[in-house]
Structure formats: structure tokens, C-alpha cells
PDB file of N, CA and C in Angstrom:
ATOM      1  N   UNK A   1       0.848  -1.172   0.000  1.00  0.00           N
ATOM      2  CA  UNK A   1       0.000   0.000   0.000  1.00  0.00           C
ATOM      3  C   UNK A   1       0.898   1.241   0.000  1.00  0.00           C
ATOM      4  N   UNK A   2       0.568   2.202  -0.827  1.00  0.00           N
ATOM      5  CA  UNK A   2       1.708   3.269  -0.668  1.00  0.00           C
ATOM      6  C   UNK A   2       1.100   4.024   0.322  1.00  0.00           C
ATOM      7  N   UNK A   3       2.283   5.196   0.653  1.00  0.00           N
ATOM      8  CA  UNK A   3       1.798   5.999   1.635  1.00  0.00           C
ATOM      9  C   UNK A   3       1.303   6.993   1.532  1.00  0.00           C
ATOM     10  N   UNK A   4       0.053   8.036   1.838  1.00  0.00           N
ATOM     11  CA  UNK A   4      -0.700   8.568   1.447  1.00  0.00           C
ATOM     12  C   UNK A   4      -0.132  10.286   1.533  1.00  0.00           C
ATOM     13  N   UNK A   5       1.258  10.134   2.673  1.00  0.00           N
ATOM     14  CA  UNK A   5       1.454  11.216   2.448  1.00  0.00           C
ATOM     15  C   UNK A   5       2.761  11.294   1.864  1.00  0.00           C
ATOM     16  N   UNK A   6       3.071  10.567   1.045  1.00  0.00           N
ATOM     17  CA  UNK A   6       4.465  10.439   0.146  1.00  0.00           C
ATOM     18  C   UNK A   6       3.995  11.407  -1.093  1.00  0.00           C
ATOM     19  N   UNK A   7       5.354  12.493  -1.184  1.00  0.00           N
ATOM     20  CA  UNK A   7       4.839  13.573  -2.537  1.00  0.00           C
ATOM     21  C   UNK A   7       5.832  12.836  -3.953  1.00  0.00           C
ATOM     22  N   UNK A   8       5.037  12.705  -4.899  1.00  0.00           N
ATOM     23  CA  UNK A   8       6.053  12.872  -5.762  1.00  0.00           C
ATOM     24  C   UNK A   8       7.135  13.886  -6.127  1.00  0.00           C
ATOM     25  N   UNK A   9       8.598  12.977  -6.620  1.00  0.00           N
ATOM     26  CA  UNK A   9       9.476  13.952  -6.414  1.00  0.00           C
ATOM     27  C   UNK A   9       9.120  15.673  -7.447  1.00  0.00           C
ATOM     28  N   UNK A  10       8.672  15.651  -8.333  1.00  0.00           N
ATOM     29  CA  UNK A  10       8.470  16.570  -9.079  1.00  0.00           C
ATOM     30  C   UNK A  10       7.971  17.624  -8.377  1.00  0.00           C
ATOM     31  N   UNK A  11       6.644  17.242  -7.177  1.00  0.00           N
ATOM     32  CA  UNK A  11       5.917  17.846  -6.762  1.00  0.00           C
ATOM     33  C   UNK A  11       6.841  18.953  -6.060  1.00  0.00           C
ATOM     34  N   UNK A  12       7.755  17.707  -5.216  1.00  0.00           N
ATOM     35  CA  UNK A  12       8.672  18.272  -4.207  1.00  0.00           C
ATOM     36  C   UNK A  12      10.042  19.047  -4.488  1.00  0.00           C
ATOM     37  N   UNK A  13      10.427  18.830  -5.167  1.00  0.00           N
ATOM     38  CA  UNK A  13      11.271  19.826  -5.844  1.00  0.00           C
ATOM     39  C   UNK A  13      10.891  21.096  -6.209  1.00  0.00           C
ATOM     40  N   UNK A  14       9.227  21.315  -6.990  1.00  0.00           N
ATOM     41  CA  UNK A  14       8.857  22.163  -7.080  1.00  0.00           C
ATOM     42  C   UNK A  14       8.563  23.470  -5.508  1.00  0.00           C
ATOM     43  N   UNK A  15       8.199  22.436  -4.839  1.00  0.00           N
ATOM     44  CA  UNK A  15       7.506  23.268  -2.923  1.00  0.00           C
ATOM     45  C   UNK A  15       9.283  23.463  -2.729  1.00  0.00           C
ATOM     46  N   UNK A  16       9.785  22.771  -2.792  1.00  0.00           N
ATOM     47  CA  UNK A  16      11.406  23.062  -2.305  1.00  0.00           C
ATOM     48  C   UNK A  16      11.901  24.962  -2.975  1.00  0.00           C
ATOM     49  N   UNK A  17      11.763  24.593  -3.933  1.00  0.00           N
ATOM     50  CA  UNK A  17      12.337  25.547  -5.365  1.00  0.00           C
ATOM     51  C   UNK A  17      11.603  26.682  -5.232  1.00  0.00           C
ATOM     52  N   UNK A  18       9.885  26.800  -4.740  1.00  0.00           N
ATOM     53  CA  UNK A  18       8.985  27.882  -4.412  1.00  0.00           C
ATOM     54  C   UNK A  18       9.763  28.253  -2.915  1.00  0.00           C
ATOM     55  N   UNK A  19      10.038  27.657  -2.458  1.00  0.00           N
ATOM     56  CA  UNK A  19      10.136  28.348  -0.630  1.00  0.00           C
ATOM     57  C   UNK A  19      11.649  28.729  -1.135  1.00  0.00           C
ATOM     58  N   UNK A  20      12.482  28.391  -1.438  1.00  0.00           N
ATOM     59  CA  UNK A  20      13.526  28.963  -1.739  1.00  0.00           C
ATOM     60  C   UNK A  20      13.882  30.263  -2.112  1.00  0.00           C
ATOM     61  N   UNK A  21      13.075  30.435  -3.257  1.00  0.00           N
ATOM     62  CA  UNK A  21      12.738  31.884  -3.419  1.00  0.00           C
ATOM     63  C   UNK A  21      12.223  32.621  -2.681  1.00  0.00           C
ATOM     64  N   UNK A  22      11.127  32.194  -2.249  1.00  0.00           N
ATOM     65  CA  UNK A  22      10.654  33.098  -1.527  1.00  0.00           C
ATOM     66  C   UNK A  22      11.411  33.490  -0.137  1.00  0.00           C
ATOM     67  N   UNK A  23      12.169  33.055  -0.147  1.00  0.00           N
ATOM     68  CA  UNK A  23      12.613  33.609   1.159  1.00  0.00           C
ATOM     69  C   UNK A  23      14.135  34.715   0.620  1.00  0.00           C
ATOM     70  N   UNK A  24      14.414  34.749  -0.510  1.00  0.00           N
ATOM     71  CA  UNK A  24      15.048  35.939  -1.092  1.00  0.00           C
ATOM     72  C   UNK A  24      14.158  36.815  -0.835  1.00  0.00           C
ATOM     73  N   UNK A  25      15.243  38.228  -0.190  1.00  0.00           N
ATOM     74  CA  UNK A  25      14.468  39.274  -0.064  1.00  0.00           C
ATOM     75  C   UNK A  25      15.403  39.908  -1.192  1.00  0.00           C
ATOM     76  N   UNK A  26      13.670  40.914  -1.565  1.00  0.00           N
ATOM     77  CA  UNK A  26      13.922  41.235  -3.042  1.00  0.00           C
ATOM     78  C   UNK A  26      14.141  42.929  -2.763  1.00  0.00           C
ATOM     79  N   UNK A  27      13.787  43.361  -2.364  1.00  0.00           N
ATOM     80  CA  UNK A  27      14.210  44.940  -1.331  1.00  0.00           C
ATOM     81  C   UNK A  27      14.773  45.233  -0.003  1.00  0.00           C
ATOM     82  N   UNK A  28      14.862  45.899   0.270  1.00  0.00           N
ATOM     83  CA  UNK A  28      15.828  46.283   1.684  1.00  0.00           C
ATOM     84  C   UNK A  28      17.111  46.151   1.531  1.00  0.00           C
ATOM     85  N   UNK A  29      17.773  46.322   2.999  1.00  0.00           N
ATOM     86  CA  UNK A  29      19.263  46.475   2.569  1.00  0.00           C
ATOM     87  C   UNK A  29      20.250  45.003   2.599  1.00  0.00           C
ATOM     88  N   UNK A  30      19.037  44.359   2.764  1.00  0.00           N
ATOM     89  CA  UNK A  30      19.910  42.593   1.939  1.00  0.00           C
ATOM     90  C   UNK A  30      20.247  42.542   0.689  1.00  0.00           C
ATOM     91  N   UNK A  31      19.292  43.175  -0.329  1.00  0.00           N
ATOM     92  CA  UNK A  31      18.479  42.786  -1.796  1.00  0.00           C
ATOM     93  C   UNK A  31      20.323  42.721  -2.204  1.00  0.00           C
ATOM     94  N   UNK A  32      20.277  44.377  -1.780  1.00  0.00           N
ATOM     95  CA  UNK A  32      21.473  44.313  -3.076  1.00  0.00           C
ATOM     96  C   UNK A  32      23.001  43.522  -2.776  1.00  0.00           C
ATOM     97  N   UNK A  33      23.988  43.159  -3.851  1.00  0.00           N
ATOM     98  CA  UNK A  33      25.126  42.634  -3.361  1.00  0.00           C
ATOM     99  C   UNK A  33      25.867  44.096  -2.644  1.00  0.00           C
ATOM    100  N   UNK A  34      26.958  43.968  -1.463  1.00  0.00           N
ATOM    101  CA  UNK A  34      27.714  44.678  -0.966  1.00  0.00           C
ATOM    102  C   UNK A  34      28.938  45.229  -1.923  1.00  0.00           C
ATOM    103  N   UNK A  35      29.635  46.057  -1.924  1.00  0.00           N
ATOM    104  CA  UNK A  35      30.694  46.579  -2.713  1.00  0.00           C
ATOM    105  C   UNK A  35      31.792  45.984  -1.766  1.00  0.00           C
ATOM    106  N   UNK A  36      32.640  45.346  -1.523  1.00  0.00           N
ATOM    107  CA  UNK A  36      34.005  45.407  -0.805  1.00  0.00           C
ATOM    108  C   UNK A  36      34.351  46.715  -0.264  1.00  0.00           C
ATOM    109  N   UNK A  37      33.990  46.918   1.160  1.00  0.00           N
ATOM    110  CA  UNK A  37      35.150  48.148   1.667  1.00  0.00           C
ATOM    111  C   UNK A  37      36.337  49.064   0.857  1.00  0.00           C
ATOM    112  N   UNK A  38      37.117  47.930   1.020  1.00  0.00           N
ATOM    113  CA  UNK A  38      38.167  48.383   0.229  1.00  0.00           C
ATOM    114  C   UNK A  38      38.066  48.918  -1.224  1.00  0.00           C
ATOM    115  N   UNK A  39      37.194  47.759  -1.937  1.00  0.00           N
ATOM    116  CA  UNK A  39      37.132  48.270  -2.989  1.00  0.00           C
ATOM    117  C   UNK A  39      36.157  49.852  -3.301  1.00  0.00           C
ATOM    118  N   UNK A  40      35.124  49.971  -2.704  1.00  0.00           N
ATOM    119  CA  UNK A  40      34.751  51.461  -2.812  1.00  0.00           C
ATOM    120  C   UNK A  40      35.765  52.260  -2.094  1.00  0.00           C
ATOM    121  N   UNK A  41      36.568  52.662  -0.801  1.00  0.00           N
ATOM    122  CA  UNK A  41      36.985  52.919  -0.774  1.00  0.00           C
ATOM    123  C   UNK A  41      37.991  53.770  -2.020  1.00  0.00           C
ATOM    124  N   UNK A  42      38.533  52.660  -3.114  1.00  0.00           N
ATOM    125  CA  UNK A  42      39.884  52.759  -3.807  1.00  0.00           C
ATOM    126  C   UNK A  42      39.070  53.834  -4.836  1.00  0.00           C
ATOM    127  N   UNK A  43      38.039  53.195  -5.394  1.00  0.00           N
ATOM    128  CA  UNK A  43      37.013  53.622  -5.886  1.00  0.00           C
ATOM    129  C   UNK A  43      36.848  55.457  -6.127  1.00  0.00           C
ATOM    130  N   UNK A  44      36.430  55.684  -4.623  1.00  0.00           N
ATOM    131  CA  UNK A  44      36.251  56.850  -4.177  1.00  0.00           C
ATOM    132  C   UNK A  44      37.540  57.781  -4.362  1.00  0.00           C
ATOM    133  N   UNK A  45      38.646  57.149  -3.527  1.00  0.00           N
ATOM    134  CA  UNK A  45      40.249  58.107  -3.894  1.00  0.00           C
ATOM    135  C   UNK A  45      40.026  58.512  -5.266  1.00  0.00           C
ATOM    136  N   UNK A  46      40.210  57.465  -6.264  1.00  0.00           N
ATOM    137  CA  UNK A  46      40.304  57.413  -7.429  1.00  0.00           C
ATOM    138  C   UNK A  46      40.248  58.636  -8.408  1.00  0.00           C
ATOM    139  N   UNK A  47      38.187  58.467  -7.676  1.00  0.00           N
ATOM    140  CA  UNK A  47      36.847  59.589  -8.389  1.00  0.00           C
ATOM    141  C   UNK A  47      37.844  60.998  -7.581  1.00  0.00           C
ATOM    142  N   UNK A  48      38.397  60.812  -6.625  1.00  0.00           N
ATOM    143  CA  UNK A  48      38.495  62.588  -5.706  1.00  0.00           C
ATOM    144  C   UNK A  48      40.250  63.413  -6.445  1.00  0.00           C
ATOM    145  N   UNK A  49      40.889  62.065  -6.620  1.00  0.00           N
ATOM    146  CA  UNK A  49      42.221  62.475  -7.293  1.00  0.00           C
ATOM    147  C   UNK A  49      41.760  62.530  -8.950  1.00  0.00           C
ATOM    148  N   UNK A  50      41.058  62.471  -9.496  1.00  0.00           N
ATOM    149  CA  UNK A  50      40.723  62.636 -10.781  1.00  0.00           C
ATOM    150  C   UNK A  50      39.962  63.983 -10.755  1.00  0.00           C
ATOM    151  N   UNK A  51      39.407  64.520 -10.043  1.00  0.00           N
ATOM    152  CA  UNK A  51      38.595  65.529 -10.289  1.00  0.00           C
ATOM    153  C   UNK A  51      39.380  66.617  -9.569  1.00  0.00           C
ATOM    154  N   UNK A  52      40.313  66.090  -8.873  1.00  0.00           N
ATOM    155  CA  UNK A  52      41.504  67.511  -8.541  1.00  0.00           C
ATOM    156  C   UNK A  52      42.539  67.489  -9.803  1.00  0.00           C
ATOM    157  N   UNK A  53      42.769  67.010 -10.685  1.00  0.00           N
ATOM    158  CA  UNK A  53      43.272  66.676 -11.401  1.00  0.00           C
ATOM    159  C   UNK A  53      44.902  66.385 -10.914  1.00  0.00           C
ATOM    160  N   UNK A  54      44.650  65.524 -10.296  1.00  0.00           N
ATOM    161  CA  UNK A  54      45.880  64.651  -9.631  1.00  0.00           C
ATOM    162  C   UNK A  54      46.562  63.595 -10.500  1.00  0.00           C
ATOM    163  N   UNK A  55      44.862  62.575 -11.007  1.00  0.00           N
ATOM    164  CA  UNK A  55      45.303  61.412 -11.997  1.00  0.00           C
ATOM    165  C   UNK A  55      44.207  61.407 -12.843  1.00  0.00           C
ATOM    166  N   UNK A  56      44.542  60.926 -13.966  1.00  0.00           N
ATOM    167  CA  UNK A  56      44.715  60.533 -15.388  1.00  0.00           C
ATOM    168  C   UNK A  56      43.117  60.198 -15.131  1.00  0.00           C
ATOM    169  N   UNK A  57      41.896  60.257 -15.656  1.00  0.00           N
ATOM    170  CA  UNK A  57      40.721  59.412 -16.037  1.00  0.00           C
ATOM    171  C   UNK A  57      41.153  57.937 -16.411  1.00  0.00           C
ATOM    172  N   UNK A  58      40.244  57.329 -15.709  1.00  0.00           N
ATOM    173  CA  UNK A  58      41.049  55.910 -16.454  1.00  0.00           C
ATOM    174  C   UNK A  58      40.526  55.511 -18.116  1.00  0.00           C
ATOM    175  N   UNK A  59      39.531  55.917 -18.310  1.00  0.00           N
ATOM    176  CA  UNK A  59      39.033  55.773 -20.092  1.00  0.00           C
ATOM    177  C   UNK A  59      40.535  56.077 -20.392  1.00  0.00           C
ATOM    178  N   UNK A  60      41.209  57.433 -20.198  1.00  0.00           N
ATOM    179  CA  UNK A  60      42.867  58.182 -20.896  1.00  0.00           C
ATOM    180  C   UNK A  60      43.406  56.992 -20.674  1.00  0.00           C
ATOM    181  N   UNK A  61      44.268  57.070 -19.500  1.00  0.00           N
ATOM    182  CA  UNK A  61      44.648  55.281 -19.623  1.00  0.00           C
ATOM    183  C   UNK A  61      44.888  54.514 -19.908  1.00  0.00           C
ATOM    184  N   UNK A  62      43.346  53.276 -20.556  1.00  0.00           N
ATOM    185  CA  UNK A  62      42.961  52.231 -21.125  1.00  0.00           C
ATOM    186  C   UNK A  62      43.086  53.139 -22.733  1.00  0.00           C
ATOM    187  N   UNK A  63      42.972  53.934 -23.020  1.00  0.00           N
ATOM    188  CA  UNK A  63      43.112  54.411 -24.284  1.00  0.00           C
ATOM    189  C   UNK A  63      44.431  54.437 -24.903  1.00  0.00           C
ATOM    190  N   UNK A  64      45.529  54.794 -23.720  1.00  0.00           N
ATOM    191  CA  UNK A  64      46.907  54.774 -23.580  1.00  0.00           C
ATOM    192  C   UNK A  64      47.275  53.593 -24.123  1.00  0.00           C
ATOM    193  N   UNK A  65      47.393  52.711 -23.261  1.00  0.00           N
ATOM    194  CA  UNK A  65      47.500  51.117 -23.139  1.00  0.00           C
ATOM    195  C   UNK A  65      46.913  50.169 -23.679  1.00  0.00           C
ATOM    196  N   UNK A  66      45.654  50.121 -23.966  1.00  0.00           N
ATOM    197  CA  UNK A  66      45.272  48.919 -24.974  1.00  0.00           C
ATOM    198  C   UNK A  66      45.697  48.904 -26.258  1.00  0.00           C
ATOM    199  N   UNK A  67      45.754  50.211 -26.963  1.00  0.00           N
ATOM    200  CA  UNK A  67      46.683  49.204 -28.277  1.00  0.00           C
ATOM    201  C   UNK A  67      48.036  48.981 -28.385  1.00  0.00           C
ATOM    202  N   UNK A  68      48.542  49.141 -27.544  1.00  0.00           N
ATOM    203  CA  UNK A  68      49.779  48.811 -26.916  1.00  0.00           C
ATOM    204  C   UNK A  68      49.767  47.019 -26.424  1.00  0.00           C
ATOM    205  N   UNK A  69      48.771  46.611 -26.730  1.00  0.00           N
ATOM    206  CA  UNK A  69      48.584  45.281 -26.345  1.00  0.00           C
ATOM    207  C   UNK A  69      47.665  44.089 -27.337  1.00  0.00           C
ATOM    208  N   UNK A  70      48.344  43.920 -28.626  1.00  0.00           N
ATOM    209  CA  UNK A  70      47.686  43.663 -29.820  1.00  0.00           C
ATOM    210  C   UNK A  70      47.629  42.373 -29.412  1.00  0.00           C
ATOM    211  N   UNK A  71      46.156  41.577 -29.635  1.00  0.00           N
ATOM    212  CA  UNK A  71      46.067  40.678 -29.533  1.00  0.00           C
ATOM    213  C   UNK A  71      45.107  39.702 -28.505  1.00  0.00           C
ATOM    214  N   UNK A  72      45.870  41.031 -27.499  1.00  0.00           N
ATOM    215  CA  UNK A  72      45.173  40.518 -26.171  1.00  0.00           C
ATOM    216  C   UNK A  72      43.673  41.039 -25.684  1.00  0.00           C
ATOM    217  N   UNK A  73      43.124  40.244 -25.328  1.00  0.00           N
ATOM    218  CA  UNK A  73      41.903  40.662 -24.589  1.00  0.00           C
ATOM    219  C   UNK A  73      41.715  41.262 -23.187  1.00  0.00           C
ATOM    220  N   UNK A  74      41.212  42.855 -23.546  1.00  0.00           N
ATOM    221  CA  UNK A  74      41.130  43.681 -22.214  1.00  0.00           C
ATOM    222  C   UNK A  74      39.903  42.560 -21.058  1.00  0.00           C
ATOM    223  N   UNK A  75      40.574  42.721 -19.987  1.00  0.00           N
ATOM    224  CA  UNK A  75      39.660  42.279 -18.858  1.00  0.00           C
ATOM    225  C   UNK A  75      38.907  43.443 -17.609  1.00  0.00           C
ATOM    226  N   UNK A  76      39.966  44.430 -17.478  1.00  0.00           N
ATOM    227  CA  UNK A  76      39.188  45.241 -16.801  1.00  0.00           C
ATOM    228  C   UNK A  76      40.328  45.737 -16.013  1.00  0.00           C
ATOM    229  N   UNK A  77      40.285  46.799 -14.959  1.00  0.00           N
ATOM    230  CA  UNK A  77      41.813  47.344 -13.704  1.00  0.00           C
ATOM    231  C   UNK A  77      41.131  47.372 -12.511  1.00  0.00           C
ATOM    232  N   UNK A  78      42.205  47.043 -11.927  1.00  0.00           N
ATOM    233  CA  UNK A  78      42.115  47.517 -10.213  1.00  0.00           C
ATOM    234  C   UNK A  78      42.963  48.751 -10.035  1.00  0.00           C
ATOM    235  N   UNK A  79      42.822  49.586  -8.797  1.00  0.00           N
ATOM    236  CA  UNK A  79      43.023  50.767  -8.997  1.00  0.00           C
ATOM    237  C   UNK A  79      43.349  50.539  -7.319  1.00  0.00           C
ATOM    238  N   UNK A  80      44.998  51.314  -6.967  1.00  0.00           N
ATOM    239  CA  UNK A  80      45.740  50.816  -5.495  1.00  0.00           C
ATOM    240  C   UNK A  80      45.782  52.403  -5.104  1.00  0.00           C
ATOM    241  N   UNK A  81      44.904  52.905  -3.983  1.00  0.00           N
ATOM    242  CA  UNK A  81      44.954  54.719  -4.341  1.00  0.00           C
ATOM    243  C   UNK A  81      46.045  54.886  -3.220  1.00  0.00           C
ATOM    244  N   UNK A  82      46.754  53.670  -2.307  1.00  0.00           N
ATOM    245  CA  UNK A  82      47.885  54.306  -1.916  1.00  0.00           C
ATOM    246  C   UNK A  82      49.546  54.408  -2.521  1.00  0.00           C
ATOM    247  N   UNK A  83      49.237  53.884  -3.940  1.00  0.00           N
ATOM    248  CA  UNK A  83      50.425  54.410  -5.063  1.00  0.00           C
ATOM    249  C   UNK A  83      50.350  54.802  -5.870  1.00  0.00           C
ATOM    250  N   UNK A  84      48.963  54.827  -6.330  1.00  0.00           N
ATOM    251  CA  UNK A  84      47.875  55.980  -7.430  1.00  0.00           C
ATOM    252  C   UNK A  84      48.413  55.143  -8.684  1.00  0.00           C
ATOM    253  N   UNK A  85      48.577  53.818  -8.401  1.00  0.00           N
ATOM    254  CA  UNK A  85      48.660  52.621  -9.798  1.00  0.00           C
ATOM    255  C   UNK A  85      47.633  51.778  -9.989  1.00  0.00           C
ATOM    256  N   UNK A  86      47.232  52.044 -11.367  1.00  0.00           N
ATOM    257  CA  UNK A  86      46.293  51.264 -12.083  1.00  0.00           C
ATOM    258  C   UNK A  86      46.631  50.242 -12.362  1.00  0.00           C
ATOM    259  N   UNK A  87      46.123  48.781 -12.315  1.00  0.00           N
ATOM    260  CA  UNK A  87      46.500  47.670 -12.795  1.00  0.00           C
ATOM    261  C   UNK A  87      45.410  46.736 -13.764  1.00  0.00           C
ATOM    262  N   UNK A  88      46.174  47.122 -15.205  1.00  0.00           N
ATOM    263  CA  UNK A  88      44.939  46.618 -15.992  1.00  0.00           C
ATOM    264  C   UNK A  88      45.589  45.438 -16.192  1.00  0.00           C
ATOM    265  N   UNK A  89      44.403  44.693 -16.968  1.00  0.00           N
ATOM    266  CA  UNK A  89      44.907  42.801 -16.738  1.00  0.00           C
ATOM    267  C   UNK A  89      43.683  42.664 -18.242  1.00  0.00           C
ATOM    268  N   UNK A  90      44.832  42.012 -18.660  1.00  0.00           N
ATOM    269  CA  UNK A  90      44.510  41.309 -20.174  1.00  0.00           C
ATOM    270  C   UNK A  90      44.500  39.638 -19.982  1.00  0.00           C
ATOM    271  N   UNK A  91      44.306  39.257 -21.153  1.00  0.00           N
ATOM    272  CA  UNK A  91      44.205  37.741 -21.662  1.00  0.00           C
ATOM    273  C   UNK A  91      44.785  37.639 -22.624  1.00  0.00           C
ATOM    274  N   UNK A  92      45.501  36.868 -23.017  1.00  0.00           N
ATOM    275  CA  UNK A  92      46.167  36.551 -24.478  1.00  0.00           C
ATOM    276  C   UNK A  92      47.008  34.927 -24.237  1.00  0.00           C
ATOM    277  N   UNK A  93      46.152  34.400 -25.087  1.00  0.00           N
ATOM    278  CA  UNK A  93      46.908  32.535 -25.568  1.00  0.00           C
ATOM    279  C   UNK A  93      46.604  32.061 -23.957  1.00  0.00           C
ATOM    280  N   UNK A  94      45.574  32.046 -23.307  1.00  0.00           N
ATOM    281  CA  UNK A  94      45.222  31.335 -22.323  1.00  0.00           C
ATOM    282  C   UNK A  94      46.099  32.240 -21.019  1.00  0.00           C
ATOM    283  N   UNK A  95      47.086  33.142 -21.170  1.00  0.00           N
ATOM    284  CA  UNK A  95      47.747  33.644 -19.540  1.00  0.00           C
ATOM    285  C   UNK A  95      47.422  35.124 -19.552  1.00  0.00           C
ATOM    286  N   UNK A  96      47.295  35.361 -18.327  1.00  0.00           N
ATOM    287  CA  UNK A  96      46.870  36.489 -18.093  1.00  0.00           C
ATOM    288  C   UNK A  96      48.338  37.542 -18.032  1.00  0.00           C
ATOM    289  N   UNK A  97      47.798  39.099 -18.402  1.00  0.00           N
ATOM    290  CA  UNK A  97      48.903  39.803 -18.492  1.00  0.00           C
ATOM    291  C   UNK A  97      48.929  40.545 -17.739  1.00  0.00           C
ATOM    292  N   UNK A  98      49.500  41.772 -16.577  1.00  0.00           N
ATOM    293  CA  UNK A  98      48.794  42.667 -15.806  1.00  0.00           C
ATOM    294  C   UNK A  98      50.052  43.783 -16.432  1.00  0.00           C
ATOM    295  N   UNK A  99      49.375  45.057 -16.621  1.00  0.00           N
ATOM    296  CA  UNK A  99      50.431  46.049 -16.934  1.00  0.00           C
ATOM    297  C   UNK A  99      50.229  47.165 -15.723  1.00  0.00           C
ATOM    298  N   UNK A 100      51.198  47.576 -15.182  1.00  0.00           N
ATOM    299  CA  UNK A 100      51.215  48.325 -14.035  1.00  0.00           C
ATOM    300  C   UNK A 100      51.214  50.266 -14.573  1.00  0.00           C
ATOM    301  N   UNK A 101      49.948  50.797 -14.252  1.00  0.00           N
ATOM    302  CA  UNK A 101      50.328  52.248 -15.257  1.00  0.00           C
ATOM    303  C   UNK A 101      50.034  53.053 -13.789  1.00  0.00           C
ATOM    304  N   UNK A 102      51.153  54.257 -13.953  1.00  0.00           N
ATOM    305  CA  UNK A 102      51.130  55.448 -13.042  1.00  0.00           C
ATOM    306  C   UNK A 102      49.795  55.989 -13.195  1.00  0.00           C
ATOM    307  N   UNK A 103      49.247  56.429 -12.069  1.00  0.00           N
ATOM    308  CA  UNK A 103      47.767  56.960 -12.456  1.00  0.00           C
ATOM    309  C   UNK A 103      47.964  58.420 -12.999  1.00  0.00           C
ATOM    310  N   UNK A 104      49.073  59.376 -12.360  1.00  0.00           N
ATOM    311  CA  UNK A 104      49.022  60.282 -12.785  1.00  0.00           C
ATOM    312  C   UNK A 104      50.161  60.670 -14.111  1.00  0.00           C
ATOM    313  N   UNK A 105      50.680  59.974 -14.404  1.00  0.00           N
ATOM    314  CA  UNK A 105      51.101  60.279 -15.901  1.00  0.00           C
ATOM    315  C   UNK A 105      50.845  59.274 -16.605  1.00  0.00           C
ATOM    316  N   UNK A 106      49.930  58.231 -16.804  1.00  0.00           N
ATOM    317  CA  UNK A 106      50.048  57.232 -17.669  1.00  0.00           C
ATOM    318  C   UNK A 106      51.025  56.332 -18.106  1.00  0.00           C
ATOM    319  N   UNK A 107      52.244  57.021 -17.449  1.00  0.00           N
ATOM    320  CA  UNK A 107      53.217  55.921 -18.053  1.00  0.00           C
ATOM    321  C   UNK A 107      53.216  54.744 -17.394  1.00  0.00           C
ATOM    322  N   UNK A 108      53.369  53.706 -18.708  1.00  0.00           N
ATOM    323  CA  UNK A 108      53.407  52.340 -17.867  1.00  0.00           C
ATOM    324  C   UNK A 108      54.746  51.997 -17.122  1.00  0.00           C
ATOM    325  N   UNK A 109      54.581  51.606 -15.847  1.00  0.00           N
ATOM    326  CA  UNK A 109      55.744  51.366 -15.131  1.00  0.00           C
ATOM    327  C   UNK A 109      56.024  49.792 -15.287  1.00  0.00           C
ATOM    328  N   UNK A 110      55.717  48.895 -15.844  1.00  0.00           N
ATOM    329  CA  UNK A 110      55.648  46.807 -15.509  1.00  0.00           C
ATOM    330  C   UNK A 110      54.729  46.177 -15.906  1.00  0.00           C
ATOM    331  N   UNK A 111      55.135  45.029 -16.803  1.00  0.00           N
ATOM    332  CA  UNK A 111      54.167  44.438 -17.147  1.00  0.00           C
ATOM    333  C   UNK A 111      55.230  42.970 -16.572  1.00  0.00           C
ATOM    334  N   UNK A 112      53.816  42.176 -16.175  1.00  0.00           N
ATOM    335  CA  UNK A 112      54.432  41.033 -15.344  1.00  0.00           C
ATOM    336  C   UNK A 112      52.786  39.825 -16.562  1.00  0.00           C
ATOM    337  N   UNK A 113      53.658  39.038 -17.046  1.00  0.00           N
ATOM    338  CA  UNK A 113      52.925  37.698 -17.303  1.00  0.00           C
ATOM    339  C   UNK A 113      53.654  37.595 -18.598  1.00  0.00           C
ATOM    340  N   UNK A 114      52.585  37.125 -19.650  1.00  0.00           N
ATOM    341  CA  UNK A 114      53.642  36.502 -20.883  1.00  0.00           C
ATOM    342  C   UNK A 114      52.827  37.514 -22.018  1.00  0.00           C
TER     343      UNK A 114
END
């Protein structure tokens, strides 16, 4: 005799998969993901030494430096505001490249990968 309160699995996956969600909160100050400290922080220097005109916009920059890098695929920079160095990081033939640029003159100081 089966048991009367046995769910099929479909059923149950589904009640699983509904309560799951629902217990995401979709507003308040959970909803959204957090920024890293640090990283707004660097963020912020960044925006305050760019608009004193301390350092370089980073668009100038990446404008500087990417075709300076034929081949490779831009990935994006981190930005260190206690040496005011940008670190953009490429892809090319599977290894990653990182080129180290002064924020306030653009010049590139190091490139470390292949």
C-alpha cells in the first residue's frame, strides 16, 4: 500500500524551489550585493584624485595602453589609491597579463605575465 502522504518527487522539488525563493528578499538592505570596503573605498580616492586633477581618467589610460597590447583581450583594472597605480589585466593565448600604469602620468611602469 503506498503511503498517502508520500509527494512525488516533481511535486517536491517544485515546494522546495517555491520556498527557496521566496525567502530571497527582493528589497531592503539585503536585496542588493555589498561593494568590498576596500574596494569602494579605492574607488572613491580614485573619483576625488581625478577631479583635482591629480590622476589621469582611467578611459585616458585604457586608451593609452590597450593598443599597446595587440592581440590581447582587455579584462578590466584595479586601482591601489595608496600608489595611485592602475592595474589593468589582459588575456592573451590562455595567460593572463597585468600592466602596471602610473595613475598620474600614464606611463606604464611593468608588465608582469607573458
Amino acid at each position: 500500500m503506498a503511503n498517502p502522504y508520500a509527494m512525488p518527487m516533481r511535486m517536491l522539488v517544485k515546494t522546495v524551489l517555491c520556498a527557496c525563493l521566496a525567502a530571497i528578499p527582493t528589497s531592503g538592505p539585503g536585496a542588493a550585493a555589498r561593494v568590498p570596503e576596500a574596494q569602494d573605498s579605492g574607488q572613491d580616492a580614485a573619483r576625488q584624485r581625478r577631479q583635482a586633477g591629480q590622476n589621469l581618467p582611467v578611459r585616458e589610460i585604457e586608451r593609452r595602453v590597450i593598443p599597446r597590447m595587440p592581440g590581447a583581450q582587455y579584462l578590466g583594472f584595479d586601482y591601489d589609491p595608496a600608489t595611485d597605480i592602475y592595474t589593468l589585466k589582459f588575456l592573451r593565448n590562455g595567460s593572463v597579463i597585468w600592466v602596471d600604469v602610473d595613475g598620474r602620468s600614464g606611463q606604464i611602469l611593468r608588465r608582469t605575465g607573458s
